[in-house]
Protein backbone atom coordinates (compact mmCIF):
# COMPACT_ATOMS: atom_id res chain seq x y z
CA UNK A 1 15.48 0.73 9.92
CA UNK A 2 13.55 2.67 12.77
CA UNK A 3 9.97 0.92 12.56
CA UNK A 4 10.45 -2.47 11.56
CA UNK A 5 7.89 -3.26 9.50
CA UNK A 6 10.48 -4.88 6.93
CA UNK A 7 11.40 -7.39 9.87
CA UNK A 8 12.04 -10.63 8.33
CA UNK A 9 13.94 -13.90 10.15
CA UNK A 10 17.68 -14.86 8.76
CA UNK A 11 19.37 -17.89 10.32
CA UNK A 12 16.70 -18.12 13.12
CA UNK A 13 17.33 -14.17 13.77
CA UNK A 14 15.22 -11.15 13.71
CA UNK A 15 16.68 -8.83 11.01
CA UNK A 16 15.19 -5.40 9.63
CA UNK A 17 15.36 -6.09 5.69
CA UNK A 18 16.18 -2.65 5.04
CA UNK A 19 18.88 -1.99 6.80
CA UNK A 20 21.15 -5.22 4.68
CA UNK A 21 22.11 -5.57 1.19
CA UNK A 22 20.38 -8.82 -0.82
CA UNK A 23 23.97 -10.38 -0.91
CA UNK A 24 24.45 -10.66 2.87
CA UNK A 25 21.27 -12.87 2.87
CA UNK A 26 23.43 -15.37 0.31
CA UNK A 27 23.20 -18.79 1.87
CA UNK A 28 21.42 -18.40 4.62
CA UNK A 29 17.74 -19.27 5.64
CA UNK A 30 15.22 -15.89 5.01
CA UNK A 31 11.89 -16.59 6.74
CA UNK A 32 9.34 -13.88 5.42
CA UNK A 33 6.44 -13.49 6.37
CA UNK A 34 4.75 -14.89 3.20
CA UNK A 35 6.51 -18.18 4.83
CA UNK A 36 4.09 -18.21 7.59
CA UNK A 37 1.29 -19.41 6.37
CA UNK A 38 0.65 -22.96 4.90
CA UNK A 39 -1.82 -22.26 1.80
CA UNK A 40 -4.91 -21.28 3.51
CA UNK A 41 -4.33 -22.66 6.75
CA UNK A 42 -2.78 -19.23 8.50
CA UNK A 43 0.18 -19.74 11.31
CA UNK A 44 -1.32 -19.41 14.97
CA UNK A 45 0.62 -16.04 15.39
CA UNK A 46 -1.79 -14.76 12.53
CA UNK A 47 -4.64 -16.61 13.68
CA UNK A 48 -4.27 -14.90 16.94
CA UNK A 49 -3.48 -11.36 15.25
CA UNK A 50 -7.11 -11.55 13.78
CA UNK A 51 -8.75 -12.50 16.84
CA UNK A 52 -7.34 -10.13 19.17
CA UNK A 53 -7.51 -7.06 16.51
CA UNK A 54 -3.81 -6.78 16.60
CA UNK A 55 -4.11 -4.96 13.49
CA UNK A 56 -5.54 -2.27 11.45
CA UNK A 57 -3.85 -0.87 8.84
CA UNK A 58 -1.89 -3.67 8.57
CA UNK A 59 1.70 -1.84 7.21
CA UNK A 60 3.47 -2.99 10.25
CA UNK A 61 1.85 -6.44 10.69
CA UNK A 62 4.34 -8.49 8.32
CA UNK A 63 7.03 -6.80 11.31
CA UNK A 64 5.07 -7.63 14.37
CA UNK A 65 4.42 -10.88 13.03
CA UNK A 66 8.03 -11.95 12.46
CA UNK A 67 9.64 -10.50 15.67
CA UNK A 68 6.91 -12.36 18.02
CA UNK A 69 7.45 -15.55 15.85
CA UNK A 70 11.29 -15.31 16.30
CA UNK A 71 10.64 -14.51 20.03
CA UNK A 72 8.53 -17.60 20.48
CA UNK A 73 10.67 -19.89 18.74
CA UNK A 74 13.62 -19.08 20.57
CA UNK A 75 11.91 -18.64 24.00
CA UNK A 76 8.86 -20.42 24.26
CA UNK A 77 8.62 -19.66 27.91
CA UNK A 78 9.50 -15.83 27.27
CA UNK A 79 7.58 -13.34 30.06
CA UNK A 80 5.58 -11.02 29.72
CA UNK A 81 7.65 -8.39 30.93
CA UNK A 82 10.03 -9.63 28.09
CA UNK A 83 7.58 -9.39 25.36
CA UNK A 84 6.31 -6.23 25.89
CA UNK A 85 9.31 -4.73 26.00
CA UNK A 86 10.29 -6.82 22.48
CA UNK A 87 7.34 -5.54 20.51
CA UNK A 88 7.21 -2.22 21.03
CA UNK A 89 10.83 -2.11 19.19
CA UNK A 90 8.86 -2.24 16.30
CA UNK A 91 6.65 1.18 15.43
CA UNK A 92 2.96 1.11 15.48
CA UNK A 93 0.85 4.17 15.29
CA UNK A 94 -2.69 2.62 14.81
CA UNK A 95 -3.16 -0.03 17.82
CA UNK A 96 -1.22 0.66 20.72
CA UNK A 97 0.64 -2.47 21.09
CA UNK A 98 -1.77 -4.02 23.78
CA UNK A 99 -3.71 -6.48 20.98
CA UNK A 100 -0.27 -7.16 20.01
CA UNK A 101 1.49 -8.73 22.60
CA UNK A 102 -1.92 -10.08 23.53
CA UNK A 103 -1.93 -11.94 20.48
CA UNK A 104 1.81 -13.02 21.49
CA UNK A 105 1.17 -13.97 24.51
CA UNK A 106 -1.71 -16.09 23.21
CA UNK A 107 0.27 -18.04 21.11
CA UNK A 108 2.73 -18.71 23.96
CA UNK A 109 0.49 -19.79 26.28
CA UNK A 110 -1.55 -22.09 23.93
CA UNK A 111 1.88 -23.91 23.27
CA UNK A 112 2.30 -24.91 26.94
């Protein structure tokens, strides 16, 4: 449960997949990250993830990707102080987190 890279969305909430049994998920809504995307046409979030080289070796991606949606959805408005405290919840030991909440804050600012 420390790094988050299992992050997945249940009922509209950020929850680390590993750290709750498959039967607590029974009926409710699980958002993975395979969800994102529709076909080929990739979600903004992981649009913006390319652009900004928010990624590398891409194990905590599926996380990053996830909490920032969740964020967004819930706060479209959300700060910048907010999300870069947010993300960094989340372990990443290849990027540094700046592309990252770059990337978020891309999104967020594009929806305005």
């Amino acid at each position: 449960g420390v790094c988050g890279a299992c992050t997945v969305i249940i009922d509209g909430e950020p929850v680390r997949a590993c750290l709750m049994f498959a039967i607590q998920a029974s009926e409710k809504f699980v958002r993975t990250v395979e969800g994102l995307a529709d076909g080929d046409d990739l979600h903004p979030l992981q649009n913006a993830f390319k652009e900004e080289h928010a990624l590398q070796c891409g194990f905590c991606t599926p996380g990053f990707l996830m909490l920032a949606v969740s964020a967004l959805e819930r706060d479209p408005d959300i700060s910048d102080g907010a999300l870069g405290e947010l993300l960094p919840s989340n372990l990443c030991r290849c990027t540094g987190y700046t592309n990252i909440v770059r990337a978020a804050r891309k999104v967020r600012d594009a929806s305005k």
